[in-house]
Protein backbone atom coordinates (compact mmCIF):
# COMPACT_ATOMS: atom_id res chain seq x y z
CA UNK A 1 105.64 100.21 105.19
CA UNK A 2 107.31 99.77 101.78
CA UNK A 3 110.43 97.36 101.88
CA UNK A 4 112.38 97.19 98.53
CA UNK A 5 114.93 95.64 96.11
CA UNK A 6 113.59 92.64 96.85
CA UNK A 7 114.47 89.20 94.76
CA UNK A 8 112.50 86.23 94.41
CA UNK A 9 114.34 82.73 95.49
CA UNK A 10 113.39 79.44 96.05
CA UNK A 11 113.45 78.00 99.58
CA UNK A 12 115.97 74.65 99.75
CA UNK A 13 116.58 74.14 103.54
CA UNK A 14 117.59 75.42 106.65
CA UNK A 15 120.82 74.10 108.00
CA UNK A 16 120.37 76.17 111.25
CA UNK A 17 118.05 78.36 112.73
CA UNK A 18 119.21 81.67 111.27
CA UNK A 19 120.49 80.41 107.86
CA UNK A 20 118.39 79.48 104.87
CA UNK A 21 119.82 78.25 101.82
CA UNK A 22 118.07 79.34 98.12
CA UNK A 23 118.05 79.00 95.05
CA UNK A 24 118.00 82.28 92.66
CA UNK A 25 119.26 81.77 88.81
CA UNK A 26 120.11 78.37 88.63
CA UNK A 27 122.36 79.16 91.59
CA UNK A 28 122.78 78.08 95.34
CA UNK A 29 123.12 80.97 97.98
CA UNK A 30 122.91 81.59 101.84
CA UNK A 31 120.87 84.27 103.62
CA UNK A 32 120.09 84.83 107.08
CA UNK A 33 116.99 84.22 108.66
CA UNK A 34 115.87 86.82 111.40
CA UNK A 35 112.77 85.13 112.96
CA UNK A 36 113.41 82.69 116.38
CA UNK A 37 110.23 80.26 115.20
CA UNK A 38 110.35 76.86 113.73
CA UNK A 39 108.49 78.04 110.72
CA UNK A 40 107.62 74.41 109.93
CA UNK A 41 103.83 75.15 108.64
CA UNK A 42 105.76 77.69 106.05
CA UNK A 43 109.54 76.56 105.29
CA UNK A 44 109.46 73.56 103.28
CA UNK A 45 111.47 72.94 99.67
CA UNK A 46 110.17 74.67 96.67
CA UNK A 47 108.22 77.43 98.70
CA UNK A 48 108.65 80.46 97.09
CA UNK A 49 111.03 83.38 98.90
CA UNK A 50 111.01 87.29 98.71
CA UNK A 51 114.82 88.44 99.76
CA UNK A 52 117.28 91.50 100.13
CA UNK A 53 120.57 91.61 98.86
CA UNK A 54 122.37 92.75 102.77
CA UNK A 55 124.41 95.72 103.77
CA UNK A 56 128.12 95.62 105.19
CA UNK A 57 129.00 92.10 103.40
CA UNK A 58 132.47 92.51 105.21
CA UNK A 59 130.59 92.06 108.57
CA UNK A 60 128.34 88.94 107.75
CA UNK A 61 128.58 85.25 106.47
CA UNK A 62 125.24 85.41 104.11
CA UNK A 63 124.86 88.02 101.29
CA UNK A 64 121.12 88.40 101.54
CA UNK A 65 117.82 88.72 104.28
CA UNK A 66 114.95 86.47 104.42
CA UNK A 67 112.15 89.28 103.85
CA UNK A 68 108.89 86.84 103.41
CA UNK A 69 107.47 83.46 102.11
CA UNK A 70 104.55 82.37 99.91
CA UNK A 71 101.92 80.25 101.84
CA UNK A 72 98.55 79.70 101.09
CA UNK A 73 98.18 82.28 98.21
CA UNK A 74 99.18 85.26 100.43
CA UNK A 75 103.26 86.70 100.96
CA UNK A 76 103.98 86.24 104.89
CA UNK A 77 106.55 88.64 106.65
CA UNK A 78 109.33 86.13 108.49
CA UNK A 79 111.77 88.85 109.42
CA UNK A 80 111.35 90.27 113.00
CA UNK A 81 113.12 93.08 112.21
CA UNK A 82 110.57 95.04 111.12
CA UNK A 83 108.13 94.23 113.52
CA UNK A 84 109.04 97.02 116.03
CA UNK A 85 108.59 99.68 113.04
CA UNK A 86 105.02 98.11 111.76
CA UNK A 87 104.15 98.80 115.71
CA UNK A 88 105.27 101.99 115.50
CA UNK A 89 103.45 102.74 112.71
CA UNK A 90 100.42 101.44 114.17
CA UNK A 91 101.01 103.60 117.07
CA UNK A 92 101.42 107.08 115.34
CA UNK A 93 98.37 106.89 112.92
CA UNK A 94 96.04 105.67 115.94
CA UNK A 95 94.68 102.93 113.92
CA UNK A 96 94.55 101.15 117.17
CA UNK A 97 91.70 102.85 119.23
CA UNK A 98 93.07 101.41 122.72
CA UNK A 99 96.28 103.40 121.63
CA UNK A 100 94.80 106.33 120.19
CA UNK A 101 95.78 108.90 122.89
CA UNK A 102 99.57 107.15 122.96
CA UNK A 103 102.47 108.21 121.45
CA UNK A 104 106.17 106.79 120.91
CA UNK A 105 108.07 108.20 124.03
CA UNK A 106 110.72 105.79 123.50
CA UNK A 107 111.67 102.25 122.04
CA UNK A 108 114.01 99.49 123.91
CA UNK A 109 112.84 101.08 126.96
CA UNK A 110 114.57 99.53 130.57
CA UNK A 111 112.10 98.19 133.14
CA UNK A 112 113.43 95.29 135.64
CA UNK A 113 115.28 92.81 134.24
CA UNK A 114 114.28 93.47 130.67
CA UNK A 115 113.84 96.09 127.77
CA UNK A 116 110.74 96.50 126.65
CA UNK A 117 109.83 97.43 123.26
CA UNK A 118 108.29 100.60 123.90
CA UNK A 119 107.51 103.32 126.34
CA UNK A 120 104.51 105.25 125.62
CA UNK A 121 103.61 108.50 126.33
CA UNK A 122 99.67 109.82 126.49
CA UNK A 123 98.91 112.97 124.83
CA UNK A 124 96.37 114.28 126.65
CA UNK A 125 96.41 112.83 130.12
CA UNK A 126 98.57 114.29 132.95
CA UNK A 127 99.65 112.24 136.19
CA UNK A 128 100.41 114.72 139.24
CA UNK A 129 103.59 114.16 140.76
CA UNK A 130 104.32 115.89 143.63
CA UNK A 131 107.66 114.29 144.56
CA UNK A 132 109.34 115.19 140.96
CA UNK A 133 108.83 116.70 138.06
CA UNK A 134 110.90 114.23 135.91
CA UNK A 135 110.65 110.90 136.82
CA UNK A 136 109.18 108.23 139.57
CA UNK A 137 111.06 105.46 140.08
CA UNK A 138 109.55 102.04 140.28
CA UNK A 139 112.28 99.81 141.52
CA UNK A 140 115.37 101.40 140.18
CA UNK A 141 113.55 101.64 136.33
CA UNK A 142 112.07 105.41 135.79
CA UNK A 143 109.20 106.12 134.27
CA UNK A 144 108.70 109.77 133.15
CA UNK A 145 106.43 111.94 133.71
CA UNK A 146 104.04 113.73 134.55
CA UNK A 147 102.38 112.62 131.43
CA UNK A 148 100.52 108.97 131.80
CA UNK A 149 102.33 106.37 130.22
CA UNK A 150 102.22 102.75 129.26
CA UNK A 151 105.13 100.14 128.17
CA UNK A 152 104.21 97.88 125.20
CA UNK A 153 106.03 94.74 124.27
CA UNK A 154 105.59 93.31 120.44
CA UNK A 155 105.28 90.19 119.15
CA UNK A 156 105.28 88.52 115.73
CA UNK A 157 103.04 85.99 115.00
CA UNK A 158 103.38 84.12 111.58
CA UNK A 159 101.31 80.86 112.53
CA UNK A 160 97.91 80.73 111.24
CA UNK A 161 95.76 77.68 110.42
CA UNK A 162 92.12 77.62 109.59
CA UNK A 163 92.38 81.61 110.30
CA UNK A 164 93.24 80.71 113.56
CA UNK A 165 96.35 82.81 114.74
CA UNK A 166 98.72 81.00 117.61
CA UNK A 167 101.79 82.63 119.44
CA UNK A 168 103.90 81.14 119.92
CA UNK A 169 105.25 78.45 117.19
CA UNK A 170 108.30 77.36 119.67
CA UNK A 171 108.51 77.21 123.72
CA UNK A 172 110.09 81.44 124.68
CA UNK A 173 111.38 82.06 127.85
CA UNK A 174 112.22 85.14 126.95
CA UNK A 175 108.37 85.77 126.10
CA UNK A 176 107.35 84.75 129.29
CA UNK A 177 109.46 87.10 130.91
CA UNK A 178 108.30 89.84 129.24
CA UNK A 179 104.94 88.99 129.92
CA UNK A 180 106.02 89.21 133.60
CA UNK A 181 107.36 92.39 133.44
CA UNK A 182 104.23 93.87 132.29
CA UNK A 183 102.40 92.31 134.96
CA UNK A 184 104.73 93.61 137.84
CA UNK A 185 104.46 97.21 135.88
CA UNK A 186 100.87 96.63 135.92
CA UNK A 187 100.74 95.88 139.79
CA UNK A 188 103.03 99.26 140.62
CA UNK A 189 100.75 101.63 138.51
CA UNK A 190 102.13 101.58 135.13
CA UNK A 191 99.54 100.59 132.09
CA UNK A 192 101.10 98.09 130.16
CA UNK A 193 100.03 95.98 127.00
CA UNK A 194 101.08 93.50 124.47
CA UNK A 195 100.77 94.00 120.91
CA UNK A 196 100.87 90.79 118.64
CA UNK A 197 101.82 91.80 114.88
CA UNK A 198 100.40 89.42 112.79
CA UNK A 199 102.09 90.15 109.62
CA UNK A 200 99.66 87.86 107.02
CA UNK A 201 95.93 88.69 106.14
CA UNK A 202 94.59 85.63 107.02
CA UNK A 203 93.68 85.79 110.74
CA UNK A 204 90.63 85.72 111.90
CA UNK A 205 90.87 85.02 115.71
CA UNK A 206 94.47 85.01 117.59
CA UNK A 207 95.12 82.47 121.13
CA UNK A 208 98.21 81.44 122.68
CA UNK A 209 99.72 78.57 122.00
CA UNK A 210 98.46 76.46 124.52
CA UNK A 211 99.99 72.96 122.86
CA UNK A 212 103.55 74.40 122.05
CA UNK A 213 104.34 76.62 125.42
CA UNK A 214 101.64 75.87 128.16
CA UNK A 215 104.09 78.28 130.45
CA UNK A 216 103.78 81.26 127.90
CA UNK A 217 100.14 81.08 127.95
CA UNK A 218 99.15 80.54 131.55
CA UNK A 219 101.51 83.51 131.94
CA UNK A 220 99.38 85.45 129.25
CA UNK A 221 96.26 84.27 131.11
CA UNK A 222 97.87 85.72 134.01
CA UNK A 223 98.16 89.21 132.31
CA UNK A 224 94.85 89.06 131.36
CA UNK A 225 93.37 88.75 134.63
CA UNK A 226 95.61 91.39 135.72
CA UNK A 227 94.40 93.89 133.19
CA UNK A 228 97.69 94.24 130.67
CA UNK A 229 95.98 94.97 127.82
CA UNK A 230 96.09 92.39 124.82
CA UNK A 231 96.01 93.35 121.38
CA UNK A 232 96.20 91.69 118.20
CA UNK A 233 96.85 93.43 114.70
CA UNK A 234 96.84 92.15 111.60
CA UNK A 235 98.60 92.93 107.92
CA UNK A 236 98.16 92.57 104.01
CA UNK A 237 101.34 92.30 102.02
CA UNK A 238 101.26 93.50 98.29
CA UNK A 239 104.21 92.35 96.19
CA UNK A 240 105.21 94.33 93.13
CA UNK A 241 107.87 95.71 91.36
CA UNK A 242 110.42 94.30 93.72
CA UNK A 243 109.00 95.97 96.34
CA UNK A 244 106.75 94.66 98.95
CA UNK A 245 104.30 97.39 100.65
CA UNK A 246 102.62 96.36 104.71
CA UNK A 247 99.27 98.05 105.16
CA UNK A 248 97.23 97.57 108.54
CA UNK A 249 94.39 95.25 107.74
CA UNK A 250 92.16 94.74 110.72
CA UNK A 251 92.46 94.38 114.42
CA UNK A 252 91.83 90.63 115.27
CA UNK A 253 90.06 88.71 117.92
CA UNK A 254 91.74 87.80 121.02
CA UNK A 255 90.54 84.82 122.90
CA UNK A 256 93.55 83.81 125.64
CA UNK A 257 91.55 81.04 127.37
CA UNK A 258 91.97 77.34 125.74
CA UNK A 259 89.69 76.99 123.01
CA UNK A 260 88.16 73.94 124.54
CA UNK A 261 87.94 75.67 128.06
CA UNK A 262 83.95 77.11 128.26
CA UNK A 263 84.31 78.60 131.66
């Protein structure tokens, strides 16, 4: 992925939780920031910012988009918007070998309560269906068929210390939820998984965040145990030329027990 006419800014503070203010030629502006975490280990004055200038000014307050930040020698992605598409990528060129036989069937998919990110369809493996040719219906959300298919739910991760890569940096409900949705999919026949993106090359090992939302994690635990598959992908970002270019790096460790837990 290839995101350009970037600028380069200077990070200043953040009045609110989806507003940064910069500093770019001498001058103060606003921009929005489109990432939920508190960003504390990366967001701090005199950090260095990549940004792009926004679309429809007449419909917004802030004339620019947070792309990514400096930390620890390496550009990190803090804009959730793109996480769906790096999945997506990931998806279509099979770098992901659990996902290899998947492809994109389709994206903000409705399942209970909640939309997950995507529904995936497997090439090569049929499910007979003798009751319809179209769909089965697991509590009012259909799934098609008669190809197998999975639903995936994404996650960003930007929090890494000591290689060490934690989800997430600030208590989710709405994670949780998710992760509950999988597991009742999981429990009426449907595959499910959770990718996180890491989008940083630094990771060497990923956990939930155990400290920050005990809930999230037991409820990841709980997935575990109940087969959802758990994946964790990480990125290298290459800044140049106003233009900053995402390639997959490495699939990285997943350990979802506490760290300090041996059994």
């Amino acid at each position: 992925m290839k995101i350009p006419n970037l600028i380069e800014g200077t990070f200043k503070e953040r009045p609110n939780r989806f507003t940064v203010i910069f500093e770019a030629d001498r001058a103060l502006e606003m921009a929005h920031l489109r990432d939920p975490g508190r960003l504390k280990e990366l967001l701090f004055p005199g950090v260095r910012l990549l940004l792009r200038p926004a679309n429809n000014l007449a419909n917004r307050k802030t004339k620019y988009d947070v792309i990514a930040v400096w930390s620890e020698n390496i550009w990190v992605l803090i804009n959730s918007g793109f996480h769906s598409d790096l999945a997506g990528e990931l998806i279509e060129s099979g770098f992901i070998g659990e996902l290899s036989d998947y492809r994109v069937e389709k994206r903000e998919y409705a399942f209970g309560k909640s939309r997950i990110d995507f529904l995936l369809k497997n090439i090569h493996i049929k499910v007979p269906n003798p009751h319809n040719n179209e769909v089965i219906n697991h509590n009012n959300s259909k799934v098609p068929t008669p190809w197998k298919n999975m639903l995936l739910e994404v996650k960003g991760c930007t929090l890494v210390e000591g290689g060490h890569a934690r989800f997430p940096d600030a208590p989710t409900l709405r994670g949780k939820k998710h992760l509950e949705e999988l597991i009742k999919a999981k429990n009426e026949g449907i595959d499910s998984a959770v990718l996180f993106i890491i989008p940083r090359g630094d990771a060497k090992v990923f956990s939930p965040n155990w400290e920050m939302d005990p809930d999230f994690s037991r409820t990841l635990k709980q997935a575990e145990n109940e087969n959802v598959l758990i994946i964790a992908y990480s990125f290298t970002l290459n800044y140049d030329k106003k233009e900053l270019e995402l390639k997959p790096l490495k699939k990285v460790d997943v350990i979802v027990k506490p760290l300090n837990q041996t059994t």
